[in-house]
N, C-alpha and C. Protein backbone atom coordinates (compact mmCIF):
# COMPACT_ATOMS: atom_id res chain seq x y z
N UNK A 1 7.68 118.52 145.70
CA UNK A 1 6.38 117.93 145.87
C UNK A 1 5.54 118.17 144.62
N UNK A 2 4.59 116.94 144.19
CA UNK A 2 3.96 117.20 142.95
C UNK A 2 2.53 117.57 143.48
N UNK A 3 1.97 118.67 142.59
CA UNK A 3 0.85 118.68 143.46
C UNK A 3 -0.24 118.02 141.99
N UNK A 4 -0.69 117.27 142.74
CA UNK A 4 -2.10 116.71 141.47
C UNK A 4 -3.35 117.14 140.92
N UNK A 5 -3.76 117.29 140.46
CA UNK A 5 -4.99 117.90 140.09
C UNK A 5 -6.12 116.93 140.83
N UNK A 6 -7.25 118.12 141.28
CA UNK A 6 -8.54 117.47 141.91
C UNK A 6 -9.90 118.16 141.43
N UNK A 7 -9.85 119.05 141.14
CA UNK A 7 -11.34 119.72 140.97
C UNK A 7 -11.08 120.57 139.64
N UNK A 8 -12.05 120.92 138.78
CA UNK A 8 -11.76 121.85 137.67
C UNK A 8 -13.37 122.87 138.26
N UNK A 9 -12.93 124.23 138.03
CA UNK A 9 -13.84 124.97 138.40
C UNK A 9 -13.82 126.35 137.59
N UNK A 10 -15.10 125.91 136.80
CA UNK A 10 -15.39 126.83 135.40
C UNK A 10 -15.94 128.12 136.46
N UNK A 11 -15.89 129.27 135.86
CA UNK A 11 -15.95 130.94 136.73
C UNK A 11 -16.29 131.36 134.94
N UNK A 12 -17.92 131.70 135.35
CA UNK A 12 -18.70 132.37 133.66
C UNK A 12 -19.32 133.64 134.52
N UNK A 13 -19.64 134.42 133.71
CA UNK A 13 -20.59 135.19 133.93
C UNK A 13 -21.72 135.63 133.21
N UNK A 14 -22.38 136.25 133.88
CA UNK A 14 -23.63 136.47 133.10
C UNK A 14 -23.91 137.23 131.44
N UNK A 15 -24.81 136.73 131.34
CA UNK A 15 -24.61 137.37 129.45
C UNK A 15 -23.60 136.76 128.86
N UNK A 16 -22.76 135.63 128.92
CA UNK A 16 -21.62 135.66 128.35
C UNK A 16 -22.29 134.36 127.33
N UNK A 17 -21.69 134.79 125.73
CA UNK A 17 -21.91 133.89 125.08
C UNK A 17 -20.97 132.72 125.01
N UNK A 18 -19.61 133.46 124.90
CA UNK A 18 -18.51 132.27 125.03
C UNK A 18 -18.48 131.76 126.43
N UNK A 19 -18.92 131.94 127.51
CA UNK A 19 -19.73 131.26 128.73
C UNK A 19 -20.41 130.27 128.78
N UNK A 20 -21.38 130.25 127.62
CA UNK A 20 -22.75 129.43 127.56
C UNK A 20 -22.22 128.77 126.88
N UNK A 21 -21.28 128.84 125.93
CA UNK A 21 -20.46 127.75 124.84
C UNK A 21 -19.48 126.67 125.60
N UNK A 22 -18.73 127.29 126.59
CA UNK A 22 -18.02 126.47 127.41
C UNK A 22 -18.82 125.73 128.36
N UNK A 23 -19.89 126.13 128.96
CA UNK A 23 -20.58 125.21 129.91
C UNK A 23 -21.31 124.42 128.80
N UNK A 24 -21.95 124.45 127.61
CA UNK A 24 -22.11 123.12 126.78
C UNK A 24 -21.25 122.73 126.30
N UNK A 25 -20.21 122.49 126.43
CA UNK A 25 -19.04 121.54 126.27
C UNK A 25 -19.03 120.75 127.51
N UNK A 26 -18.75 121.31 128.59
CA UNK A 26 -18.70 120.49 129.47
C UNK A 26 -20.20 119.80 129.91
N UNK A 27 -21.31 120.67 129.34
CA UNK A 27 -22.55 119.65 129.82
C UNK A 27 -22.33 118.36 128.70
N UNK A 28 -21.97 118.52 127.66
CA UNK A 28 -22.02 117.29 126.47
C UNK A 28 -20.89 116.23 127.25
N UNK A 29 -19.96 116.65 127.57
CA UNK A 29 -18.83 115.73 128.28
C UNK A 29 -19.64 114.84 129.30
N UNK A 30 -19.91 116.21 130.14
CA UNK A 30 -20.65 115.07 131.58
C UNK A 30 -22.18 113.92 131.43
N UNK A 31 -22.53 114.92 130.23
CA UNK A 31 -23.69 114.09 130.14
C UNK A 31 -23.73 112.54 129.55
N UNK A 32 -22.01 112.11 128.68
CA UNK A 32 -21.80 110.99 128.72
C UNK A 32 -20.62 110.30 129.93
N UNK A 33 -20.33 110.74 130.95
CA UNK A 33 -19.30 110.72 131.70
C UNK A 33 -19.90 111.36 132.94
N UNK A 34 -21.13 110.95 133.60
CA UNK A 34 -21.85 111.21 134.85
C UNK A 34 -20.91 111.38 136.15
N UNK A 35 -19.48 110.39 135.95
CA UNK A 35 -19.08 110.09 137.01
C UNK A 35 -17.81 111.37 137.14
N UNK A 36 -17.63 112.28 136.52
CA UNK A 36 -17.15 112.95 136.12
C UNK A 36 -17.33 114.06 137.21
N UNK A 37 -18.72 114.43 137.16
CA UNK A 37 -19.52 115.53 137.85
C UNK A 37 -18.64 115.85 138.93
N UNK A 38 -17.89 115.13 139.99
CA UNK A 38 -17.94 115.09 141.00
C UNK A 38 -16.55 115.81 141.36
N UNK A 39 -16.28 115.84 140.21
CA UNK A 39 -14.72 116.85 139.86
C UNK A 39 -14.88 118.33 139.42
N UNK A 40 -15.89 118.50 139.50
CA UNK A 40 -16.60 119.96 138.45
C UNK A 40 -17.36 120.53 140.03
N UNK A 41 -16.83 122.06 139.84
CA UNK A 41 -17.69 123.08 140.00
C UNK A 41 -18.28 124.20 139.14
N UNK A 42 -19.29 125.04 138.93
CA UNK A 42 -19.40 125.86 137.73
C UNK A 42 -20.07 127.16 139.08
N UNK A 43 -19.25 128.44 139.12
CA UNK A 43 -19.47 129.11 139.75
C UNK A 43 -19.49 130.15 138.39
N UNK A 44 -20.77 131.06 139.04
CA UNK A 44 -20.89 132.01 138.46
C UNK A 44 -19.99 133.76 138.97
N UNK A 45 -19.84 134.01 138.12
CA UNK A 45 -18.68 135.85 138.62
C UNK A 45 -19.11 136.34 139.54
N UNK A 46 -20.55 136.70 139.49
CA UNK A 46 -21.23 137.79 139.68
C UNK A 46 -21.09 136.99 141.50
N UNK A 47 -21.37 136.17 142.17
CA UNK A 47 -22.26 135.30 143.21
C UNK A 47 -20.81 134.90 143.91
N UNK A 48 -19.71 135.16 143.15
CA UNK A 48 -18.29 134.65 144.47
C UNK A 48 -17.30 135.96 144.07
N UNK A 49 -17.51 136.80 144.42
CA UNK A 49 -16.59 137.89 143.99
C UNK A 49 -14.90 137.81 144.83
N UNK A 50 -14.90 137.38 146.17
CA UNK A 50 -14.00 136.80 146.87
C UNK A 50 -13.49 135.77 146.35
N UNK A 51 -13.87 134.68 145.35
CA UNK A 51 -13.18 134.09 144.68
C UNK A 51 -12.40 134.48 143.59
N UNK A 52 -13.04 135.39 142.79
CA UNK A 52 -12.66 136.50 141.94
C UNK A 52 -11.83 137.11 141.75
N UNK A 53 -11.74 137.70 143.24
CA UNK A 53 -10.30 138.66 143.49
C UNK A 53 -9.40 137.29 144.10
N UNK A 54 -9.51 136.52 144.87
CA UNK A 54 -8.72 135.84 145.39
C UNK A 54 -7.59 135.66 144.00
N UNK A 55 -7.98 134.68 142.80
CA UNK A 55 -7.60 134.02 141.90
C UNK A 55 -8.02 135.13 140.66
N UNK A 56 -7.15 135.94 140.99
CA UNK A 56 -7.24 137.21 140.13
C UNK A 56 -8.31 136.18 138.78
N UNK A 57 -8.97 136.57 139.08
CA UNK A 57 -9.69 136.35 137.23
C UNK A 57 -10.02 137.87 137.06
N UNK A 58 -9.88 137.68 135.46
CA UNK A 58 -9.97 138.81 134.92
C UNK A 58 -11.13 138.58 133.71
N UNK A 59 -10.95 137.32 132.55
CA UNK A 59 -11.57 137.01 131.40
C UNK A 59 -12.56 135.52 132.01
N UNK A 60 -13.73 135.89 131.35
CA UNK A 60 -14.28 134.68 131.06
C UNK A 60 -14.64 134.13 130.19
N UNK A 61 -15.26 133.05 129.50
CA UNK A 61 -14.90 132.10 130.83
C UNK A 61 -13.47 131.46 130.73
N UNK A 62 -13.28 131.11 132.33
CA UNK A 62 -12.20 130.66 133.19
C UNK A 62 -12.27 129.67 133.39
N UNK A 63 -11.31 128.49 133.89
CA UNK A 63 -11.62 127.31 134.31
C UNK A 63 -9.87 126.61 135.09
N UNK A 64 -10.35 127.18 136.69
CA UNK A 64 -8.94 126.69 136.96
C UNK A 64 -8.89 125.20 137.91
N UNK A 65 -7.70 125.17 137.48
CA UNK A 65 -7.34 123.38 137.67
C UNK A 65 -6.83 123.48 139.20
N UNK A 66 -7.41 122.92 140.07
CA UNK A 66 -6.86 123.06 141.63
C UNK A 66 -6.58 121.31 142.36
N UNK A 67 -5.61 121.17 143.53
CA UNK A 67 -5.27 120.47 143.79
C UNK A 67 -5.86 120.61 145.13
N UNK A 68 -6.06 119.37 145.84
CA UNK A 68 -6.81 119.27 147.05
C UNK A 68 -6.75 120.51 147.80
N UNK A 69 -5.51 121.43 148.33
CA UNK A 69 -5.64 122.46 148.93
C UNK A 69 -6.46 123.75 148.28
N UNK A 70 -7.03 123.05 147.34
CA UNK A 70 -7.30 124.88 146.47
C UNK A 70 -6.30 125.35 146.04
N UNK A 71 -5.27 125.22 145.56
CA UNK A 71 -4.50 126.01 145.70
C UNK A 71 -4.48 125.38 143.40
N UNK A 72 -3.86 126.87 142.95
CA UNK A 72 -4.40 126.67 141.06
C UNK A 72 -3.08 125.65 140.93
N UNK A 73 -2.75 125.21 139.94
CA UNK A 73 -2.36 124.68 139.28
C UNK A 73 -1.88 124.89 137.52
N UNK A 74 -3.18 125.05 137.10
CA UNK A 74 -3.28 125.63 135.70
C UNK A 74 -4.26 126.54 135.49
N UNK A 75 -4.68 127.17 134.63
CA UNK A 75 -5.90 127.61 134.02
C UNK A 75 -6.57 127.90 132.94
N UNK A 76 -7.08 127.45 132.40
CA UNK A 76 -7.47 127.89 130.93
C UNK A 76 -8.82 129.06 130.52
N UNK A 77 -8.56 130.03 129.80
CA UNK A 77 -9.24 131.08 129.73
C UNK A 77 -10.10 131.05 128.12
N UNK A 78 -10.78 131.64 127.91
CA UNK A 78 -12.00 131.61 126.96
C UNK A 78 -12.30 130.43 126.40
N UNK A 79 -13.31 130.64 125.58
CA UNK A 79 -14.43 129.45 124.90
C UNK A 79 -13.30 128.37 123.83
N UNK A 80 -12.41 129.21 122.96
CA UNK A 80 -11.65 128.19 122.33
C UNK A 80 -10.67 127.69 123.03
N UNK A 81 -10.26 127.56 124.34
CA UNK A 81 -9.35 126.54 125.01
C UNK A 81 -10.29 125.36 125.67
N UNK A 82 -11.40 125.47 125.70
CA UNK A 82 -12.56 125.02 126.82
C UNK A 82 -13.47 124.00 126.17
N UNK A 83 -12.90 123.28 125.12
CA UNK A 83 -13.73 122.58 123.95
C UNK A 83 -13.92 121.23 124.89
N UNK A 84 -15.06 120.58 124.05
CA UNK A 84 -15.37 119.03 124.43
C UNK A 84 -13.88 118.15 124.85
N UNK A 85 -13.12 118.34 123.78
CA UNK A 85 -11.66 117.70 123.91
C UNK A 85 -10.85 118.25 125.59
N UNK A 86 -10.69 119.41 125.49
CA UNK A 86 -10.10 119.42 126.98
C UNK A 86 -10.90 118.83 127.91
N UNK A 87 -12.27 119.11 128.36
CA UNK A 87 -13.32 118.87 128.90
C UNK A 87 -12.88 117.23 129.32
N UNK A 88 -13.05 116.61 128.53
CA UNK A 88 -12.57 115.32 128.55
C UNK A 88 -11.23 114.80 129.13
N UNK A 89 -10.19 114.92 128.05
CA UNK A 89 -9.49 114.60 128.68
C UNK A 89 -8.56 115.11 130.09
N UNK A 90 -8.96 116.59 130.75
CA UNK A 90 -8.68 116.78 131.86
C UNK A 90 -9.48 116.38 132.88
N UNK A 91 -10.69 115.97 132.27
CA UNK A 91 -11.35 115.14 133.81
C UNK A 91 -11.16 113.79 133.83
N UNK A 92 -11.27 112.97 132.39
CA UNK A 92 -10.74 111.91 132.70
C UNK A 92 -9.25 111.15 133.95
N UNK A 93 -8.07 112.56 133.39
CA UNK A 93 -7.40 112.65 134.15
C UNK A 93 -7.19 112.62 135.47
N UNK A 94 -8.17 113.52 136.27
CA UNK A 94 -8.52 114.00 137.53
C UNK A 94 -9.11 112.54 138.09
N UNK A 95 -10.41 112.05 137.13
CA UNK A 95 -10.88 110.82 137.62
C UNK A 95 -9.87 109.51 138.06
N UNK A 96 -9.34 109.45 137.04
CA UNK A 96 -8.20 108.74 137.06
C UNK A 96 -7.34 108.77 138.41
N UNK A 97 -6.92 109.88 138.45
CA UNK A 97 -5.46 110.16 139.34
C UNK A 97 -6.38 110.05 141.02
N UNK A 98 -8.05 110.41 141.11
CA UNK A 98 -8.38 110.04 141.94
C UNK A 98 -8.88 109.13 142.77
N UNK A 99 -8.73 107.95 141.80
CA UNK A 99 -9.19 106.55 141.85
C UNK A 99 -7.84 105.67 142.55
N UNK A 100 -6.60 106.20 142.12
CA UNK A 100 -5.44 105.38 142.48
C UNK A 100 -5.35 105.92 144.25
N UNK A 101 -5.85 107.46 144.35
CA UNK A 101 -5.99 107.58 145.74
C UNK A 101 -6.97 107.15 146.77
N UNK A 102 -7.93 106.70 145.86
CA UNK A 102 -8.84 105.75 147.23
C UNK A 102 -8.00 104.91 147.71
């Protein structure tokens, strides 16, 4: 079974500079690609700690790739994996792959 990608969900925490660098990447993405949003969550460390431990995170920022069940897929960890370029083309992706499922 293939499982597909559906949601990308950035996990920053507080004080974090390479945090604040990765969520303006993805604000510059979404802010030309509105329709995008709807694939994005941005949870903060501190406020889901049960998510935390669930999906062992350890480094931030995080950003894991989940398929309708929640369940990960991929993940990509700090500010230089997390650029405008991934940003893009993994949601494009997601958008994509979720359009053929309507």
């Amino acid at each position: 079974m293939t499982f597909k990608p559906h949601k990308l969900v950035l996990f920053k925490k507080e004080g974090c500079e390479p945090c604040q660098k990765a969520q303006e990447a993805l604000d510059s993405v979404l802010n030309y690609f509105p329709q995008y949003e709807e694939h994005v969550a941005v949870m903060q460390k501190e406020n889901h700690s049960a998510l935390v431990a669930a999906y062992k995170l350890e480094t931030y920022p995080t950003v894991l790739v989940l398929d309708r069940q929640c369940d990960e897929i991929k993940r990509g960890v700090g500010y230089k994996n997390l650029t405008i370029d991934f940003w893009h083309k993994a949601l494009s992706k997601i958008h994509k792959l979720e359009k053929e499922c309507d």
